[in-house]
N, C-alpha and C. Protein backbone atom coordinates (compact mmCIF):
# COMPACT_ATOMS: atom_id res chain seq x y z
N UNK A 1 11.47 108.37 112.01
CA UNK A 1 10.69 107.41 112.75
C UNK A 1 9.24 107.87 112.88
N UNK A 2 9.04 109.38 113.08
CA UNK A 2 7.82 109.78 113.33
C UNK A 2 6.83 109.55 112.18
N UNK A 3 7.58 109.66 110.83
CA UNK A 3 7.02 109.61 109.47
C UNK A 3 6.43 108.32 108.81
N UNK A 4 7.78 107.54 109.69
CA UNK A 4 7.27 105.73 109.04
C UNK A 4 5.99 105.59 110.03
N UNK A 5 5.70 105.82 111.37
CA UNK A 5 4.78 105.75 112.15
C UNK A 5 3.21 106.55 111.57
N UNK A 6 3.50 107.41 111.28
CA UNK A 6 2.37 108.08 110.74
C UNK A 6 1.70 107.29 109.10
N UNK A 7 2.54 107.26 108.62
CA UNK A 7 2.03 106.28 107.67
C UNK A 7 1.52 104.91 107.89
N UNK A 8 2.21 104.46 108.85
CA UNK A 8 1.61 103.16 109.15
C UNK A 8 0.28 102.96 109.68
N UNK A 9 0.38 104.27 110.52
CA UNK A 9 -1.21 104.68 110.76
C UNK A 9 -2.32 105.20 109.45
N UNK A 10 -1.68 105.84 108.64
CA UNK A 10 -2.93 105.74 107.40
C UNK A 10 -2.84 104.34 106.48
N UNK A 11 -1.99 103.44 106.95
CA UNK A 11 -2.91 102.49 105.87
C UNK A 11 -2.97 101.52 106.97
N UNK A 12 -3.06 101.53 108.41
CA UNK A 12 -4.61 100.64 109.31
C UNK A 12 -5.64 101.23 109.13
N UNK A 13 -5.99 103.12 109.19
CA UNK A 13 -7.16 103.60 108.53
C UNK A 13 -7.76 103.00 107.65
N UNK A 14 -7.40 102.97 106.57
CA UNK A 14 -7.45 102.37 105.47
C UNK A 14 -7.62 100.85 105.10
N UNK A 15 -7.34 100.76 105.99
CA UNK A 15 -7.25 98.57 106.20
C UNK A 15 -8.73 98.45 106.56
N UNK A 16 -9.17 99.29 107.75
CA UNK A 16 -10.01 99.40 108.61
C UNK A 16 -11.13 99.62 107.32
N UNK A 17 -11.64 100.73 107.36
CA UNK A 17 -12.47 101.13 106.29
C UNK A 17 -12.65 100.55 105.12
N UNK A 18 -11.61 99.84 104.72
CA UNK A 18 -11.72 98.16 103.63
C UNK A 18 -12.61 97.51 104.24
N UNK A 19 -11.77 97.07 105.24
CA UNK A 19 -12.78 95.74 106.07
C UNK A 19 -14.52 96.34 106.21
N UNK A 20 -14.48 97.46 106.50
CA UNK A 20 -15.70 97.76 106.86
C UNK A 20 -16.74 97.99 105.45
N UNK A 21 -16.22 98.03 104.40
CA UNK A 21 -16.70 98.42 103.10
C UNK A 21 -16.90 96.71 102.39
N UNK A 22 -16.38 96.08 102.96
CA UNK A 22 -16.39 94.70 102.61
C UNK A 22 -17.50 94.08 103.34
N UNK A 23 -17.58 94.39 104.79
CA UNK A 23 -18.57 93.65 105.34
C UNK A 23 -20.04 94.18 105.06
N UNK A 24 -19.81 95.39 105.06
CA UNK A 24 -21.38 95.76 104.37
C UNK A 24 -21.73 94.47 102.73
N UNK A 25 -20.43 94.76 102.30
CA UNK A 25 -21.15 93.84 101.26
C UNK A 25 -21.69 92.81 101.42
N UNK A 26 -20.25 91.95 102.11
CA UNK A 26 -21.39 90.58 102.25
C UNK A 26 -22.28 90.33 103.24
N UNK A 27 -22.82 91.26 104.01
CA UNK A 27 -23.87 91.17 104.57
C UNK A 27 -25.46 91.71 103.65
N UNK A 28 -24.80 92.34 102.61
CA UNK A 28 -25.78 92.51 101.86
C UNK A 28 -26.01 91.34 101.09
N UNK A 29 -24.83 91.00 100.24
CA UNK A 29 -25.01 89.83 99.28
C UNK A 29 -25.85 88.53 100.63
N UNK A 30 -25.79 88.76 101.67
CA UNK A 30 -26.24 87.34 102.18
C UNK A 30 -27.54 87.84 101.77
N UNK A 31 -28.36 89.16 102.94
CA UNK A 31 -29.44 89.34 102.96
C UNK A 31 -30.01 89.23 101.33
N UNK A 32 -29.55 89.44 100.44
CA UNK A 32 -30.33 89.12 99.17
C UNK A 32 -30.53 88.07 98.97
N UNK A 33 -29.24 87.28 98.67
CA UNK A 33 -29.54 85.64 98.62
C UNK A 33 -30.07 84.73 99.39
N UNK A 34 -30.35 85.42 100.62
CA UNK A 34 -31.25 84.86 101.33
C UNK A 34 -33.21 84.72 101.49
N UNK A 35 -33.48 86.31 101.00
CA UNK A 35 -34.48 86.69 100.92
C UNK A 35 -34.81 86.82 99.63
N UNK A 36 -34.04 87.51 98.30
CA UNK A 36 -34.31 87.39 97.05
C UNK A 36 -34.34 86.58 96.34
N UNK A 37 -33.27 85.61 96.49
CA UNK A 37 -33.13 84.64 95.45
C UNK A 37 -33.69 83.39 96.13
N UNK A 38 -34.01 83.27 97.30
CA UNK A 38 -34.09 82.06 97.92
C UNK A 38 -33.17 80.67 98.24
N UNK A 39 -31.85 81.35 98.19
CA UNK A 39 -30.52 80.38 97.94
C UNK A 39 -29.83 80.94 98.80
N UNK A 40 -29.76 80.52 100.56
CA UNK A 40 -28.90 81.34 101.41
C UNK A 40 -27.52 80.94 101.30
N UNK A 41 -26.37 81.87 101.52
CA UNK A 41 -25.31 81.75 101.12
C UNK A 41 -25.14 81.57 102.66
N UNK A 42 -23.65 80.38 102.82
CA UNK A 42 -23.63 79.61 103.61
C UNK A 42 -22.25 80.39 104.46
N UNK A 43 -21.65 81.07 103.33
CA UNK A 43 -20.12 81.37 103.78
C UNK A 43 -20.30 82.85 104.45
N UNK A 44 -21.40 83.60 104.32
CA UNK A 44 -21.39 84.86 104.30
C UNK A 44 -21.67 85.30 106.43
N UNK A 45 -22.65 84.63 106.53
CA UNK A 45 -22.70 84.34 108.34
C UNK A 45 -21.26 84.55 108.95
N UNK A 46 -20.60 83.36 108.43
CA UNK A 46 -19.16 83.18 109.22
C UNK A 46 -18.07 84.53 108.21
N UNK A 47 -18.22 84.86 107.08
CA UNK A 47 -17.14 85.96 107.03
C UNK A 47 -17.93 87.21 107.39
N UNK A 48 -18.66 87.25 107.77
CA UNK A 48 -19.48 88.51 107.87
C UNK A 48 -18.74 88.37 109.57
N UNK A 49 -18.61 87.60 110.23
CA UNK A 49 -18.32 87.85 111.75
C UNK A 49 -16.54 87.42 112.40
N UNK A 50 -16.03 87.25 111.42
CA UNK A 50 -14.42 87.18 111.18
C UNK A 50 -14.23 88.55 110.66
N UNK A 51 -15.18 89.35 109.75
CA UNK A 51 -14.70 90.43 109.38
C UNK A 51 -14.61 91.51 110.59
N UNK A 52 -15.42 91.63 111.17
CA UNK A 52 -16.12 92.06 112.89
C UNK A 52 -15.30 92.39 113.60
N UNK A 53 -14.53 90.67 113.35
CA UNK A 53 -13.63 90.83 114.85
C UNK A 53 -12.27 91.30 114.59
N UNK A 54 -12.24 91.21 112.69
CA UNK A 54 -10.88 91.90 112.77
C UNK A 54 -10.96 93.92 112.83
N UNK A 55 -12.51 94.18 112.70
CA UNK A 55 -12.50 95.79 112.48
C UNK A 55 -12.61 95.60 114.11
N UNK A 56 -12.59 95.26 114.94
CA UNK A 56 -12.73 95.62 116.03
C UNK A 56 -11.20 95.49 116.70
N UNK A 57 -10.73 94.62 116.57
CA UNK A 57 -9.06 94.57 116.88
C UNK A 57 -8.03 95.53 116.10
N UNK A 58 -8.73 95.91 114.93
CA UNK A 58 -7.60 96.80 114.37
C UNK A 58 -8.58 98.40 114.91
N UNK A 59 -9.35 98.54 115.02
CA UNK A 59 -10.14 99.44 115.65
C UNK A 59 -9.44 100.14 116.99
N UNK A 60 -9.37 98.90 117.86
CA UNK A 60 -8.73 99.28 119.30
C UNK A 60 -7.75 99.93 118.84
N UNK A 61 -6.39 99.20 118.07
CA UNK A 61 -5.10 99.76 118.09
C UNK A 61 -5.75 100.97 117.33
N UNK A 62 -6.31 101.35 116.78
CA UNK A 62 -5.98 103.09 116.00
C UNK A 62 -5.94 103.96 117.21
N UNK A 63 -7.19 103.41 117.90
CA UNK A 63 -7.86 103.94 118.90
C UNK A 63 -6.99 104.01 120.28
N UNK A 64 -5.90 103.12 120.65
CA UNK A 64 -4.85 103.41 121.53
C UNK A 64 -3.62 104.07 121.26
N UNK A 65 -3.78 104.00 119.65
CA UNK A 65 -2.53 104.87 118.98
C UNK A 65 -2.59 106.55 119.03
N UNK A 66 -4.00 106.51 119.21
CA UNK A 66 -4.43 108.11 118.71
C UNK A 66 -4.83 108.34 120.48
N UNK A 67 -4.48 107.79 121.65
CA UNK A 67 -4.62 107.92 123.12
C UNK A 67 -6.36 108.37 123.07
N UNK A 68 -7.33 107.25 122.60
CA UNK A 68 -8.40 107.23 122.97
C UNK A 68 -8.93 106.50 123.90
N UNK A 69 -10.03 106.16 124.40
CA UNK A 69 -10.39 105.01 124.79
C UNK A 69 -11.76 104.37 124.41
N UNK A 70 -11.37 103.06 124.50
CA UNK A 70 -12.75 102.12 124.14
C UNK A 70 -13.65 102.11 125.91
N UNK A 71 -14.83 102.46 125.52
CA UNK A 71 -15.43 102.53 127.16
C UNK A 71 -17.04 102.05 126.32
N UNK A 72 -17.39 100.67 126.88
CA UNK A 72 -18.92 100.24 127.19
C UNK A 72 -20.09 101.19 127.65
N UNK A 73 -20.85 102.08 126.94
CA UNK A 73 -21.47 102.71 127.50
C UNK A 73 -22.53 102.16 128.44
N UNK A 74 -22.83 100.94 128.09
CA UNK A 74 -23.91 100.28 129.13
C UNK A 74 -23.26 100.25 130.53
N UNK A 75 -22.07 99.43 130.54
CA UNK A 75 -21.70 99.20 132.04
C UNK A 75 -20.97 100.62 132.39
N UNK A 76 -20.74 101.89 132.23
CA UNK A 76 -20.26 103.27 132.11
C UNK A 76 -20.85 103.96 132.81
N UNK A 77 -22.54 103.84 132.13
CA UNK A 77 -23.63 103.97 133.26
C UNK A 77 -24.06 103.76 134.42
């Protein structure tokens, strides 16, 4: 049980760091096609911020799996 658990945890790592290797892209591909080519891409806004919210939800769970915590540094202060 400990083994299937641990693995399951390296490929949300891994899910995670996709997602995050993905959104750099299309936040790049927007900023080009927006500014280079002069043809803003329409889809990239909205997956660029679906991608976000899923690194941030699969984020938490690593992050409650591994007994961390998520803490707001603004309101912390």
């Amino acid at each position: 049980m400990h083994t299937i658990s641990q693995w399951l945890n390296k490929i949300l790592e891994f899910v995670v760091a996709a997602l995050v290797a993905v959104t750099v892209l299309v936040v790049l591909w927007g900023v080009f096609s927006r500014f280079i080519v002069n043809v803003p891409s329409r889809w990239t806004e909205e997956l660029a911020t679906n991608l976000l919210t899923w690194i941030a939800l699969l984020g938490a769970a690593i992050a409650f799996r591994q007994h961390q915590l998520l803490v707001v540094y603004y309101l912390y202060n």
